[in-house]
Protein backbone atom coordinates (compact mmCIF):
# COMPACT_ATOMS: atom_id res chain seq x y z
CA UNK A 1 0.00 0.00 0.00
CA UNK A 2 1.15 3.84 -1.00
CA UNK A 3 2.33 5.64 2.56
CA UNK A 4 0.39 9.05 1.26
CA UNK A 5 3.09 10.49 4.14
CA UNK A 6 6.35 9.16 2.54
CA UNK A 7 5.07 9.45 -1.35
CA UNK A 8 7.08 11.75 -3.28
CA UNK A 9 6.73 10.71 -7.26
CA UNK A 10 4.39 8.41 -9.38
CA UNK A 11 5.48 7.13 -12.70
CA UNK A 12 3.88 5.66 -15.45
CA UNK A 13 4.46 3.98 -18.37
CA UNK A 14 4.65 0.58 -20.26
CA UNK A 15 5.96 -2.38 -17.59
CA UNK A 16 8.06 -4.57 -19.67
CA UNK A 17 10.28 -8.03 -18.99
CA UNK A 18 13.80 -6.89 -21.14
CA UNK A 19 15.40 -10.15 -22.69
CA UNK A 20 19.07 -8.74 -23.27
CA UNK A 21 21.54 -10.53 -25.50
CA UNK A 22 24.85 -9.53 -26.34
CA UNK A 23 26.98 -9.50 -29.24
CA UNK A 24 23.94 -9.27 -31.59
CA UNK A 25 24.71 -7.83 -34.96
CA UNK A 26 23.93 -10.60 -36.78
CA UNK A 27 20.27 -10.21 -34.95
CA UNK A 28 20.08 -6.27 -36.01
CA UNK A 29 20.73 -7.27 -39.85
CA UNK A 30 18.00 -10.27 -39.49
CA UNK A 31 15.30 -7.56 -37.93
CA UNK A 32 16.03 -4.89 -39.63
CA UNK A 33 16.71 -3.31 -36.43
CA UNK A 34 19.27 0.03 -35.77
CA UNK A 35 21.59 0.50 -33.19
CA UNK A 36 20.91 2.87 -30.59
CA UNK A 37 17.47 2.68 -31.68
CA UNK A 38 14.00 1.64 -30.32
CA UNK A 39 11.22 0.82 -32.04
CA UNK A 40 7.71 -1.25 -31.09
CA UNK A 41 7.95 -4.57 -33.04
CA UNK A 42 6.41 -5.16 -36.61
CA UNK A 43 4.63 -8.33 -37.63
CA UNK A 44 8.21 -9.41 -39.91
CA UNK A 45 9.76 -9.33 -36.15
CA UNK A 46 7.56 -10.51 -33.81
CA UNK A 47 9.76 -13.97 -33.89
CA UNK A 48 12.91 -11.68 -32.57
CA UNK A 49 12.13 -13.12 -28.88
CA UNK A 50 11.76 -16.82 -29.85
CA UNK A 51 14.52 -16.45 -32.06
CA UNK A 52 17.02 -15.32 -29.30
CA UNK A 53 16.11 -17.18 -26.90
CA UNK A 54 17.24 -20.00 -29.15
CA UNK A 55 20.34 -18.77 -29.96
CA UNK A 56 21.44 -16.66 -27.44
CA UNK A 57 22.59 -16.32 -23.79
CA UNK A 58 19.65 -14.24 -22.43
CA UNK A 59 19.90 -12.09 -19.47
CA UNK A 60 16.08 -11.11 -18.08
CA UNK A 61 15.98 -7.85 -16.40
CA UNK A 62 13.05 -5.57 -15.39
CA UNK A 63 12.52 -3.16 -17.91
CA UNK A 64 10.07 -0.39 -19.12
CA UNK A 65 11.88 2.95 -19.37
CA UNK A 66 9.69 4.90 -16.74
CA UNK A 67 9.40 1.76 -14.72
CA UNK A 68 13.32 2.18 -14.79
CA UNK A 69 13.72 5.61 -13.68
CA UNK A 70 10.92 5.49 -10.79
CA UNK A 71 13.57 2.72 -9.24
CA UNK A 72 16.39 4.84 -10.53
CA UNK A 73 14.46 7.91 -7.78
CA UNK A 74 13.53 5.40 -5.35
CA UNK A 75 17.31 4.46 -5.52
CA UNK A 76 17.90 8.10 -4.23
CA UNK A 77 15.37 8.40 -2.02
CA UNK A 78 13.94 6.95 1.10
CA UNK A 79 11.87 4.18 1.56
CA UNK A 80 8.39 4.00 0.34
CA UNK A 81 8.88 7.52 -1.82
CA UNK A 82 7.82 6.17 -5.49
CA UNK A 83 4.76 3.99 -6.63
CA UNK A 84 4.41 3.35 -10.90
CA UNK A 85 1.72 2.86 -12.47
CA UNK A 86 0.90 0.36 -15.70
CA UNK A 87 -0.73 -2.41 -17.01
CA UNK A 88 0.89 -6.22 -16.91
CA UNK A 89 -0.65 -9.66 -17.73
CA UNK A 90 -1.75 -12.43 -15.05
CA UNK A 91 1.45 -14.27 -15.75
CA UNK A 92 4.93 -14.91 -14.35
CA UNK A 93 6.42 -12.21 -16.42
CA UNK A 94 4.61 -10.26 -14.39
CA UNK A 95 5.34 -11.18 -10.68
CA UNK A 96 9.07 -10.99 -11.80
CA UNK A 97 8.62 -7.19 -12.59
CA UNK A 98 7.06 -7.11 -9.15
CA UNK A 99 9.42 -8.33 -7.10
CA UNK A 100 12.09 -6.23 -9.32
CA UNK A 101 9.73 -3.45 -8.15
CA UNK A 102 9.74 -4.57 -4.20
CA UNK A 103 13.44 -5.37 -3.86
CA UNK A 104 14.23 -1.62 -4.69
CA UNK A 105 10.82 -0.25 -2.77
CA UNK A 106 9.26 1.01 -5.86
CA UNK A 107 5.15 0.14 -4.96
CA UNK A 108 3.72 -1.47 -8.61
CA UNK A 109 0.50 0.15 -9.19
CA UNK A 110 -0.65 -2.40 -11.76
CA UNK A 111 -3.39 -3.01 -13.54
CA UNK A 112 -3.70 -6.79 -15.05
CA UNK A 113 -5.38 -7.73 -17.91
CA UNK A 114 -6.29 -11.52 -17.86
CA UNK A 115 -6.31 -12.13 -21.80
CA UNK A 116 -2.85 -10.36 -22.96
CA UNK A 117 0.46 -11.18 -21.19
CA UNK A 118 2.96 -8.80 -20.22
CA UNK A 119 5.24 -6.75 -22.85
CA UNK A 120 8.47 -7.69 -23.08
CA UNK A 121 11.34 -6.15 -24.88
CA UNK A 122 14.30 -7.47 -26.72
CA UNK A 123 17.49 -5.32 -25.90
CA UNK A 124 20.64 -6.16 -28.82
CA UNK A 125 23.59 -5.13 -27.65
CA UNK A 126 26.09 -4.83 -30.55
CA UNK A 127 29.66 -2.82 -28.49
CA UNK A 128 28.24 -0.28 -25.83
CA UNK A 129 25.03 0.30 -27.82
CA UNK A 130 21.51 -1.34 -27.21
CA UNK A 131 18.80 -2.08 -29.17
CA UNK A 132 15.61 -2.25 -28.21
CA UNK A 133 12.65 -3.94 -30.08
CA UNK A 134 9.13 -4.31 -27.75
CA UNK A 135 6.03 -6.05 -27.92
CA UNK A 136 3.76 -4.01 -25.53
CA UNK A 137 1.55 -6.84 -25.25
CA UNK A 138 -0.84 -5.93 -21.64
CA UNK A 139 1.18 -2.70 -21.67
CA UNK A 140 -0.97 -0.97 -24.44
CA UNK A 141 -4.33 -2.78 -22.60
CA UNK A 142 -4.21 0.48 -19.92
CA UNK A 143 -7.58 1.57 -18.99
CA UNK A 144 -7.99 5.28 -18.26
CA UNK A 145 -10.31 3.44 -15.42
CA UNK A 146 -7.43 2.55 -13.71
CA UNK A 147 -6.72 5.65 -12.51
CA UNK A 148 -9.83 5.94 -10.61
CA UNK A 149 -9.20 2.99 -8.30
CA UNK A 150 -8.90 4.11 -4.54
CA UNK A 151 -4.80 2.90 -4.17
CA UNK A 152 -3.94 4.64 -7.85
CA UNK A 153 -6.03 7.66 -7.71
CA UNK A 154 -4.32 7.86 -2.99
CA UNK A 155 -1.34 8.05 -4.76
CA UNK A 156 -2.11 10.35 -7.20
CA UNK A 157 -3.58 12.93 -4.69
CA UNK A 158 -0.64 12.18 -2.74
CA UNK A 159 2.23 12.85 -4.77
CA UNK A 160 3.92 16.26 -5.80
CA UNK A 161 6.00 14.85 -8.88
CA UNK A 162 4.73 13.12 -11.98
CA UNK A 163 6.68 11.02 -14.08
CA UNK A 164 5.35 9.76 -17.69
CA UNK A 165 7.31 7.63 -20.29
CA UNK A 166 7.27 8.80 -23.38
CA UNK A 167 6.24 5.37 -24.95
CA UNK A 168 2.93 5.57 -22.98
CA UNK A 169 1.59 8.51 -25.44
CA UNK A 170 1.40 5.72 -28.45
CA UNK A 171 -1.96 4.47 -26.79
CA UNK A 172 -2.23 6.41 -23.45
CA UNK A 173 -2.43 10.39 -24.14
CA UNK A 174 -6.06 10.45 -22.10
CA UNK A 175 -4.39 8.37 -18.99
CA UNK A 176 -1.38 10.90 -19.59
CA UNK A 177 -3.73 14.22 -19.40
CA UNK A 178 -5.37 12.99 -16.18
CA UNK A 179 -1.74 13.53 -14.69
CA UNK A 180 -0.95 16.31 -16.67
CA UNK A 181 -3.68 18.36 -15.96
CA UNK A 182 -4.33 17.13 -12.32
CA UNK A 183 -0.70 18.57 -11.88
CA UNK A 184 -0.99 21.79 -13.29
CA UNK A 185 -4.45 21.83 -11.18
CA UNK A 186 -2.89 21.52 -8.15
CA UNK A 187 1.19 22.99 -9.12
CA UNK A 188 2.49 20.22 -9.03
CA UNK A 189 5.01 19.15 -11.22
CA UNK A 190 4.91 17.05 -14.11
CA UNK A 191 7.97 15.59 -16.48
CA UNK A 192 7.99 13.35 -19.40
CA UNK A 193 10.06 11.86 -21.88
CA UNK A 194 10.41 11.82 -25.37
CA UNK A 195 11.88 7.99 -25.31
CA UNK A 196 12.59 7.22 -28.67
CA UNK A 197 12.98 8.65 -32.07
CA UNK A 198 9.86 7.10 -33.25
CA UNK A 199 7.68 9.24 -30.44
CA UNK A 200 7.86 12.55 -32.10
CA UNK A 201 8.31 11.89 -35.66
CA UNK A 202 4.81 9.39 -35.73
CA UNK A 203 3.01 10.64 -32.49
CA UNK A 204 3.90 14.02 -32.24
CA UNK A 205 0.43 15.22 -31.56
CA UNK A 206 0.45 12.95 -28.59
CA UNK A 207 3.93 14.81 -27.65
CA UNK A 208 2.02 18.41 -28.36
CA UNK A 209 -0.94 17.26 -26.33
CA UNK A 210 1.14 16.58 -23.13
CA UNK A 211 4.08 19.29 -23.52
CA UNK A 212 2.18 22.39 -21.78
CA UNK A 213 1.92 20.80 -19.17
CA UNK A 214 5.71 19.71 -18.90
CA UNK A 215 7.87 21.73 -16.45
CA UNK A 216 11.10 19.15 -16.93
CA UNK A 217 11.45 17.48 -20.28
CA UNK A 218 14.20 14.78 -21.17
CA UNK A 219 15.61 12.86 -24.26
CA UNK A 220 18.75 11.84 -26.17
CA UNK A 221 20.33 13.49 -29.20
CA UNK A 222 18.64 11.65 -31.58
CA UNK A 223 15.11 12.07 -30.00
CA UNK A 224 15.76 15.91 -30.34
CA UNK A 225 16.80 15.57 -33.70
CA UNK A 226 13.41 13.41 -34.47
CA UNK A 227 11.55 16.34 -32.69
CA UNK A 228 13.28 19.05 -34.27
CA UNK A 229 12.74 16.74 -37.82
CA UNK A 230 8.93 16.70 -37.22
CA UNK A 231 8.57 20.37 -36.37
CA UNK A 232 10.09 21.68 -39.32
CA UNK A 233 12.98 23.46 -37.27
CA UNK A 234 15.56 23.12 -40.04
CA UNK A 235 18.59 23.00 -37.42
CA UNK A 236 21.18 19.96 -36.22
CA UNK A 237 22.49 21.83 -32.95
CA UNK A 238 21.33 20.37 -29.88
CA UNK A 239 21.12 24.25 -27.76
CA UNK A 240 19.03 25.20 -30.68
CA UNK A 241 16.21 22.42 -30.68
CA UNK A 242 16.40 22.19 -26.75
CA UNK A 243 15.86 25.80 -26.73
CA UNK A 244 12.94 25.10 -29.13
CA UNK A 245 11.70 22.47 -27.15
CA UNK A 246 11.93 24.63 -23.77
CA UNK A 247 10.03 27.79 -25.65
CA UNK A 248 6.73 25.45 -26.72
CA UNK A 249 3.59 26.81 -25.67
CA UNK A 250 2.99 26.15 -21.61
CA UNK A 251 0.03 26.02 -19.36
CA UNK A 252 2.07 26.31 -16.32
CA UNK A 253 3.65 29.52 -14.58
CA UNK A 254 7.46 27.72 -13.85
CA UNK A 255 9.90 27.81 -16.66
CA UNK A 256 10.05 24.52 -18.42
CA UNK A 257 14.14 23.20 -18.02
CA UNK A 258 14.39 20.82 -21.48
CA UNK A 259 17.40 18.28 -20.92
CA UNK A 260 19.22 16.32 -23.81
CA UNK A 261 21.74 13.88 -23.18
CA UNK A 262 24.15 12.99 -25.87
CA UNK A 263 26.06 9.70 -24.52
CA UNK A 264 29.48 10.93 -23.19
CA UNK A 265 29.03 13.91 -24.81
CA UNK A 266 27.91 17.21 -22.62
CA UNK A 267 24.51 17.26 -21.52
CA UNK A 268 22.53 20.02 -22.92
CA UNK A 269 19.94 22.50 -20.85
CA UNK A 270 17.49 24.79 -22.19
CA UNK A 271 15.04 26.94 -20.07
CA UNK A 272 12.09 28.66 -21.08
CA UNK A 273 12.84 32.19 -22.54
CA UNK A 274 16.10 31.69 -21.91
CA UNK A 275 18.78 33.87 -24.09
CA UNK A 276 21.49 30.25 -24.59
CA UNK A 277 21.62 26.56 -23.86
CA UNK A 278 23.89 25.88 -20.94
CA UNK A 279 26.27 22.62 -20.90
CA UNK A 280 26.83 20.07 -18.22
CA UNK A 281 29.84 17.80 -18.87
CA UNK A 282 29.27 14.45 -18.71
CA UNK A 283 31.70 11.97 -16.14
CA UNK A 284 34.01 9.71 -17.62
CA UNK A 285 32.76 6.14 -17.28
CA UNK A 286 35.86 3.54 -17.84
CA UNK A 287 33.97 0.12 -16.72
CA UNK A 288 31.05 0.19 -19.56
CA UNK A 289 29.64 -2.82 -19.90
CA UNK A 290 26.20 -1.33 -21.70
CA UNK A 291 24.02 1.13 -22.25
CA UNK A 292 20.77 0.14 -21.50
CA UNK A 293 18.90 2.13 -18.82
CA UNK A 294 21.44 4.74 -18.68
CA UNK A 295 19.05 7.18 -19.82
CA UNK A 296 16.25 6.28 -17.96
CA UNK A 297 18.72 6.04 -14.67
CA UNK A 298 19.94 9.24 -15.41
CA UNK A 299 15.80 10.91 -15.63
CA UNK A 300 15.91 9.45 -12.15
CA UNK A 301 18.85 11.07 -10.64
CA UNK A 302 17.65 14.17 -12.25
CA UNK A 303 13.80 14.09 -10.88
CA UNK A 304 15.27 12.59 -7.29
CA UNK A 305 17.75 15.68 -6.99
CA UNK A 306 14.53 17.91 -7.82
CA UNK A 307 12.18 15.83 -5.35
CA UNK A 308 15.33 16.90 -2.59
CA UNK A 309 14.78 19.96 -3.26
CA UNK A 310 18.35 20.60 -4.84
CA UNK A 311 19.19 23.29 -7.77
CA UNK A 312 18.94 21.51 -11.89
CA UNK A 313 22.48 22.21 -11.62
CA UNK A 314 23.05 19.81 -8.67
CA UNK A 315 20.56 17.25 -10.16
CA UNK A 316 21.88 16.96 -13.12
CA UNK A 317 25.01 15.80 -11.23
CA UNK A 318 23.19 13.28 -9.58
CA UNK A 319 21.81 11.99 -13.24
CA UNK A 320 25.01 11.70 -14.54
CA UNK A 321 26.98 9.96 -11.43
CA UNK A 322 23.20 7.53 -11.73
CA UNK A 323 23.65 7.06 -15.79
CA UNK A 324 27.32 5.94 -15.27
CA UNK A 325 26.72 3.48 -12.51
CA UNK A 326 24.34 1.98 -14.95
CA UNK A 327 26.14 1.70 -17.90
CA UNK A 328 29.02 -0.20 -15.45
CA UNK A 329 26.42 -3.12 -14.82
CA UNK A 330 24.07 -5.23 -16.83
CA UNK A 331 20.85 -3.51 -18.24
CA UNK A 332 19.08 -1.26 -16.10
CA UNK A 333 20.09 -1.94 -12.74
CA UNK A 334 21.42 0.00 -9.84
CA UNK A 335 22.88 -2.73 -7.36
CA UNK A 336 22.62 -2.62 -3.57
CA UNK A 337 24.41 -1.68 -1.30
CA UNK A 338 23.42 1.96 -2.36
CA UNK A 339 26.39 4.26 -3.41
CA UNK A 340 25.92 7.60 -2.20
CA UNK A 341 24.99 10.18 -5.21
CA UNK A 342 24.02 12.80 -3.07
């Protein structure tokens, strides 16, 4: 049960079982499939997850990019701080992704649908890049009813920081404006994430639907480049479209911060109104072993610094120091005992 006392952030998104493999370029060629990409799985490549499992070493981690960063803040923060919220399948996919969920203290908000089983996602990893290729299977069965339920809508009510996954807005925009606008209702805040390439170039009226309401925005290089693509800003440079992205038309009376990571590259800031993007260098990491969940740990470093009531400057830091423990382990995972970040 949600402590309404301790509850700091609800997420939600699309709860997903990832089935990692490494070493798989001779997977990307077969699929069709792009490094550093992610993309929701075509008919010609539904048979990815049969196929690896077949021929590959397969590593099973809890997945779902806004599943990931709500443990990514709940890594951060105390106990009982985050609950998530999305739909899973009555099946054991899904009681792994809860007890993923209760061994970090993130509280799994789930709805289940009986007749679709829980998304899963296959993750290549061809060097340091991954790959990811989902079937959102119960994930994209998320009833806007769900939200009414006493525990989901006590948590609601209760928290002061809203979290959505980008990949929600492909089937969820109305669940996604019951946040959005319950925030801006009450000031609270709410963040989202553009997730993947694919979200603004083919849903970007989903994107324009939620992004007044945004005070914190985050993606990757390529994501702002998709945006930027699909709203005819004929620019490259990163301060330009984050900028862009900062000045959209807002519902809100805070500035909107836009963040854009670009691997080990600087990360890029961009505030409403603003006169210049600002830079924030990005750590060295030596031990990578890959990169999947290192943006969605580094969202959660960024929203936990922001929950703690520390300057963007300051959580940015903590994203980063998050992002590079992640890339040192084995999909998106941030071991115990805790390293201090703070």
């Amino acid at each position: 049960m949600v402590d309404p006392k301790t509850l700091k952030l609800v997420a939600m998104g699309n709860p997903l079982l990832d089935m990692q493999i490494r070493d798989g370029e001779e997977v990307l060629k077969k699929y069709g499939l792009k490094s550093n990409d992610a993309v929701l799985a075509n008919e010609q490549q539904l048979s990815i997850y049969q196929y690896i499992v077949e021929n590959y070493q397969v590593t099973y981690v809890a997945g779902g990019a806004a599943q990931n960063t709500a443990r990514a803040v709940q890594y951060v923060l105390p106990e009982h701080s985050t609950a998530y919220i999305g739909c899973v399948g009555k099946d054991d996919l899904a009681q792994q992704l809860r007890a993923a969920n209760e061994r970090e203290g993130l509280e799994s908000l789930y709805q289940v649908n009986d007749a679709v089983p829980t998304g899963s996602c296959a993750v290549v990893i061809t060097g340091h890049d991954r790959s990811l290729c989902t079937n959102l299977g119960a994930a994209e069965k998320f009833d806007k009813a769900h939200l009414e339920t006493p525990d989901v809508k006590a948590a609601i009510e209760a928290a002061p920081y809203f979290y959505l996954g980008g990949f929600f807005l492909t089937h969820g925009v109305e669940s996604a404006l019951v946040l959005a606008k319950h925030a801006k209702e009450t000031g609270k805040m709410f963040s989202f994430n553009l997730s993947a390439p694919f979200i603004p170039q083919f849903f970007k009226a989903q994107v324009d639907a939620v992004m007044p309401y945004a005070e914190l925005v985050i993606g990757n290089e390529s994501e702002a480049e998709a945006w930027a693509q699909a709203s005819n800003l004929e620019t490259r440079d990163l301060g330009e479209i984050a900028q862009a992205i900062a000045n959209q038309p807002s519902v809100i009376d805070r500035p909107r911060n836009v963040l854009i990571t670009h691997g080990s590259e600087a990360t890029i800031r961009a505030v409403q109104n603003g006169s210049q993007a600002f830079t924030h260098p990005t750590p060295k990491v030596d031990n990578i072993v890959d990169s999947n969940g290192a943006g969605d740990a580094f969202a959660g470093g960024v929203l936990a610094g922001l929950i703690l009531g520390k300057p963007i400057e300051q959580a940015v830091d903590i994203g980063h120091r998050l992002g590079g423990m992640c890339i040192g382990q084995v999909g998106p995972v941030l071991k115990f005992p805790k390293e201090p970040v703070v």
